[in-house]
N, C-alpha and C. Protein backbone atom coordinates (compact mmCIF):
# COMPACT_ATOMS: atom_id res chain seq x y z
N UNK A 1 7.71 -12.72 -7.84
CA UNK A 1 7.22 -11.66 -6.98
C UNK A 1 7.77 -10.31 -7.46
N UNK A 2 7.23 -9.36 -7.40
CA UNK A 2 7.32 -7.56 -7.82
C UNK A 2 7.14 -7.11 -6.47
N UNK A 3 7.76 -6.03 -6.70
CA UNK A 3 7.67 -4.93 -5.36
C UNK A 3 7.40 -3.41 -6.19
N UNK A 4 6.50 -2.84 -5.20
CA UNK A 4 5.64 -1.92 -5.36
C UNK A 4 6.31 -0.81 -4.41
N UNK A 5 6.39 0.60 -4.95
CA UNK A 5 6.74 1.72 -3.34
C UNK A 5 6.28 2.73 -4.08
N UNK A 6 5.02 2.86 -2.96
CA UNK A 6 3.76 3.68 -2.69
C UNK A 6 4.05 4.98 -2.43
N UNK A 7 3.36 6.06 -2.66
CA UNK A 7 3.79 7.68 -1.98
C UNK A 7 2.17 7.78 -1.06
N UNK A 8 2.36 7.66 -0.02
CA UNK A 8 0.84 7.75 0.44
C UNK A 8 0.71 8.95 1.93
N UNK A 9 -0.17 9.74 1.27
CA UNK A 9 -0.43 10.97 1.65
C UNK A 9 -1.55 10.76 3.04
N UNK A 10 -1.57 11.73 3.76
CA UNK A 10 -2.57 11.32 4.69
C UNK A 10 -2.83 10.80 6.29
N UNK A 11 -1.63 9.94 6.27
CA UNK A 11 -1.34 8.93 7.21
C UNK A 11 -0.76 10.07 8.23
N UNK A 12 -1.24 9.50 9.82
CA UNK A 12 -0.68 10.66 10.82
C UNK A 12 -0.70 10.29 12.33
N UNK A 13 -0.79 8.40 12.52
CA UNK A 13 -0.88 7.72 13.37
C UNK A 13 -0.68 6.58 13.34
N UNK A 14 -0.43 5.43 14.76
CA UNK A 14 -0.50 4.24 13.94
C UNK A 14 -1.69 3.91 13.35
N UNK A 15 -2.76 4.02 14.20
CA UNK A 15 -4.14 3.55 13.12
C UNK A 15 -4.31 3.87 11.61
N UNK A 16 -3.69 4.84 11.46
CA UNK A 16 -3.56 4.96 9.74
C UNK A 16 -2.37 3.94 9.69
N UNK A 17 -1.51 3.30 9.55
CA UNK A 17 -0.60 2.48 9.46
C UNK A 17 -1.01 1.40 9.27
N UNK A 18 -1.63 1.03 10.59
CA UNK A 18 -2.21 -0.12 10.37
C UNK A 18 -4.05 -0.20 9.58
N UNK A 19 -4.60 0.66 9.43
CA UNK A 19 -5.47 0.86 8.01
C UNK A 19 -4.99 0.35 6.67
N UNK A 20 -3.57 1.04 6.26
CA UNK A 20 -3.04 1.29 4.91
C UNK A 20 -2.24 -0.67 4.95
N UNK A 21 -1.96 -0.63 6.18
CA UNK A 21 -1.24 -2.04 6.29
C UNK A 21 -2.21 -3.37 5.72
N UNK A 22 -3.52 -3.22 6.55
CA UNK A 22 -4.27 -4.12 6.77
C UNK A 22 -5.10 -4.23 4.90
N UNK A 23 -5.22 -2.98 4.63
CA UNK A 23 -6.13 -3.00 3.30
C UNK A 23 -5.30 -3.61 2.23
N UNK A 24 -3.97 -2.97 1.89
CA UNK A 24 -2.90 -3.65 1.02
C UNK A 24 -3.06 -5.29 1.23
N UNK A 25 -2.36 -5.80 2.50
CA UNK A 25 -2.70 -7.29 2.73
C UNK A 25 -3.51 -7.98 2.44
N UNK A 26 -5.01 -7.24 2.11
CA UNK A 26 -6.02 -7.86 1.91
C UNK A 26 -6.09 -7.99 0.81
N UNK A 27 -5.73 -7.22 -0.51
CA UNK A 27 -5.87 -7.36 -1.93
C UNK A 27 -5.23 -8.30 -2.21
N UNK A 28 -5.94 -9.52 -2.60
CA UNK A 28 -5.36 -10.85 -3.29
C UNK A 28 -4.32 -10.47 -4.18
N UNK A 29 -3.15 -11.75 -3.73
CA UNK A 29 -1.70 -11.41 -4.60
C UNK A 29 -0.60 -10.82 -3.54
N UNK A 30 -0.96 -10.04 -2.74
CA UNK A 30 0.11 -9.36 -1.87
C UNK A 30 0.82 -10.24 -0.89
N UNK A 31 1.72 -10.31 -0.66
CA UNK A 31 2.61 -11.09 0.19
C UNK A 31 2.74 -10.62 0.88
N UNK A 32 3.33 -9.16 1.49
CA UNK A 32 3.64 -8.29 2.67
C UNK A 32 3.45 -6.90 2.35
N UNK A 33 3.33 -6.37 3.06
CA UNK A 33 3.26 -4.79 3.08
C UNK A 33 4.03 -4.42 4.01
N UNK A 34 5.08 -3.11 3.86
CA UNK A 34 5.43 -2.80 4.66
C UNK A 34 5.22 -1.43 4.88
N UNK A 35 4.60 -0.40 5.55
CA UNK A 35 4.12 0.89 5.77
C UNK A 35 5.26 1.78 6.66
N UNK A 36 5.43 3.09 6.28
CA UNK A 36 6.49 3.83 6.80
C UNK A 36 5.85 5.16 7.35
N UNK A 37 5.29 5.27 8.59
CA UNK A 37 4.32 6.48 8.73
C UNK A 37 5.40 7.77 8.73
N UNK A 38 6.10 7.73 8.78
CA UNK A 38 7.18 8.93 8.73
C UNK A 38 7.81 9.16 7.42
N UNK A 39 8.29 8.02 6.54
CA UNK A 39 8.32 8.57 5.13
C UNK A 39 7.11 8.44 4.51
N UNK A 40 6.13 8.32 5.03
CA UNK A 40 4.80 8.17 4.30
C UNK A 40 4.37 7.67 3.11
N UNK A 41 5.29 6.18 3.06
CA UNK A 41 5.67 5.09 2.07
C UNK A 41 4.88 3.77 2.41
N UNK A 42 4.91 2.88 1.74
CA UNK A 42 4.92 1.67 1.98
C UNK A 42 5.25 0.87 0.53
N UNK A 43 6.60 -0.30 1.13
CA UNK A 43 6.99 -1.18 -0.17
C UNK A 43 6.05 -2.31 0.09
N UNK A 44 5.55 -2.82 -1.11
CA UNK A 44 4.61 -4.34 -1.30
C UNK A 44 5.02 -4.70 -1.84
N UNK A 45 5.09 -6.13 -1.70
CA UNK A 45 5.65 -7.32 -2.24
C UNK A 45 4.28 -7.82 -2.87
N UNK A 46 4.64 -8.36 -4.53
CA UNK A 46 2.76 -9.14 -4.81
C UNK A 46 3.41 -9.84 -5.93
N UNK A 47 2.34 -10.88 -6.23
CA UNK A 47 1.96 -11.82 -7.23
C UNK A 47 1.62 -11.07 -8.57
N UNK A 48 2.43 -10.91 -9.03
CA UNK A 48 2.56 -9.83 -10.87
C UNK A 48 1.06 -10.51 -11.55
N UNK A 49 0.77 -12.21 -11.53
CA UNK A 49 -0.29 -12.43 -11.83
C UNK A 49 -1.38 -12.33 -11.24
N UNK A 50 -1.35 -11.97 -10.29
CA UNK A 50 -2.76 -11.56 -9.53
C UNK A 50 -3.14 -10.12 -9.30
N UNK A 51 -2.02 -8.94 -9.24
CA UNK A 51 -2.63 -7.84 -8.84
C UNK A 51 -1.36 -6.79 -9.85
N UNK A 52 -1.43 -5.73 -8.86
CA UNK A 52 -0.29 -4.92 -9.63
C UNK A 52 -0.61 -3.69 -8.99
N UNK A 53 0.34 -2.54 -9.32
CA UNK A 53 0.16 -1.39 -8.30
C UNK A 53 -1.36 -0.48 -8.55
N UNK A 54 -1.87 -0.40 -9.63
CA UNK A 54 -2.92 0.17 -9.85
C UNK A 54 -3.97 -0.36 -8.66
N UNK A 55 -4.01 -1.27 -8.33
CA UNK A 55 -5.43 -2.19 -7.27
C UNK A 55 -4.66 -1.86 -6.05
N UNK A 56 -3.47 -1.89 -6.20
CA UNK A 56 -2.16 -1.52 -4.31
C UNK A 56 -2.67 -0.27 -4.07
N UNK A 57 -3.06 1.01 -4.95
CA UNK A 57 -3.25 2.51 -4.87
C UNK A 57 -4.90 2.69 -4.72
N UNK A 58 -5.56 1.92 -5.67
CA UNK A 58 -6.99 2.12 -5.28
C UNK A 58 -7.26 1.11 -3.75
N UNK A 59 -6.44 0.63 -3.06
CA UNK A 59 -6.67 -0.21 -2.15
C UNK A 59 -6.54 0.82 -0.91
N UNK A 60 -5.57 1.55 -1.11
CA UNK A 60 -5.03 3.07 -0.15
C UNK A 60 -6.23 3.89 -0.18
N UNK A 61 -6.46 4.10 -1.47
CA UNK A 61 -7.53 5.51 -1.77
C UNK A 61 -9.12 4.68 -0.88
N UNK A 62 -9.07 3.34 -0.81
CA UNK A 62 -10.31 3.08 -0.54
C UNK A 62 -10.52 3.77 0.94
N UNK A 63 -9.57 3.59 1.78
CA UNK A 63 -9.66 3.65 2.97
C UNK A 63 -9.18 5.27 3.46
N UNK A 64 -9.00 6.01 2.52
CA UNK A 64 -9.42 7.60 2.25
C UNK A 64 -8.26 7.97 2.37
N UNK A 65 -6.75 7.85 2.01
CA UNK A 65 -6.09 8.35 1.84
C UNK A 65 -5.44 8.61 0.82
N UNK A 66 -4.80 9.28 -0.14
CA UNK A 66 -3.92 9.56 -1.59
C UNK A 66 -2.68 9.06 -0.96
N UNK A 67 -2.83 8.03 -2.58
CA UNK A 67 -1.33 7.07 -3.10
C UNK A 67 -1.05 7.26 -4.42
N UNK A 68 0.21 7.00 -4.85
CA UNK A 68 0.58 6.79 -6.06
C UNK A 68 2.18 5.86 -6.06
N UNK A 69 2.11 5.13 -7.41
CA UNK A 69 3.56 4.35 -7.11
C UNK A 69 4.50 5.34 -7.44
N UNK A 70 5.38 5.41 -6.73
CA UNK A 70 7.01 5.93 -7.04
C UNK A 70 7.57 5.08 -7.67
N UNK A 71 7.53 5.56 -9.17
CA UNK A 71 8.58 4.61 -9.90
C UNK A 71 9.99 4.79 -10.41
């Protein structure tokens, strides 16, 4: 397992929380997400062979907010 920590712009409620929560979870490979609406973070846990942060960030951007990994 790899862990991922997101910079994600945008977010300004729980429903964005749980948006950014729910979409991450859904990209095959992810184990947990954890979303931080106040540092406007979230660390993921994923399957290195199934996904990786590039699909974790277009998974954010789908649901209209700007991400990028903090590496």
């Amino acid at each position: 397992m790899a862990t991922a920590t997101l910079k994600i712009e945008g977010m300004s409620c729980g429903h964005c929380v749980r948006a950014v929560t729910e979409a991450l979870e859904a990209v095959d490979g992810v184990r947990a997400a954890k979303v931080d609406l106040e540092a406007g973070r979230a660390v993921v846990e994923y399957d290195e062979a199934k996904t990786g942060p590039e699909a974790l960030v277009g998974a954010v951007m789908d649901e209209g907010y700007t991400a990028e990994e903090i590496v």
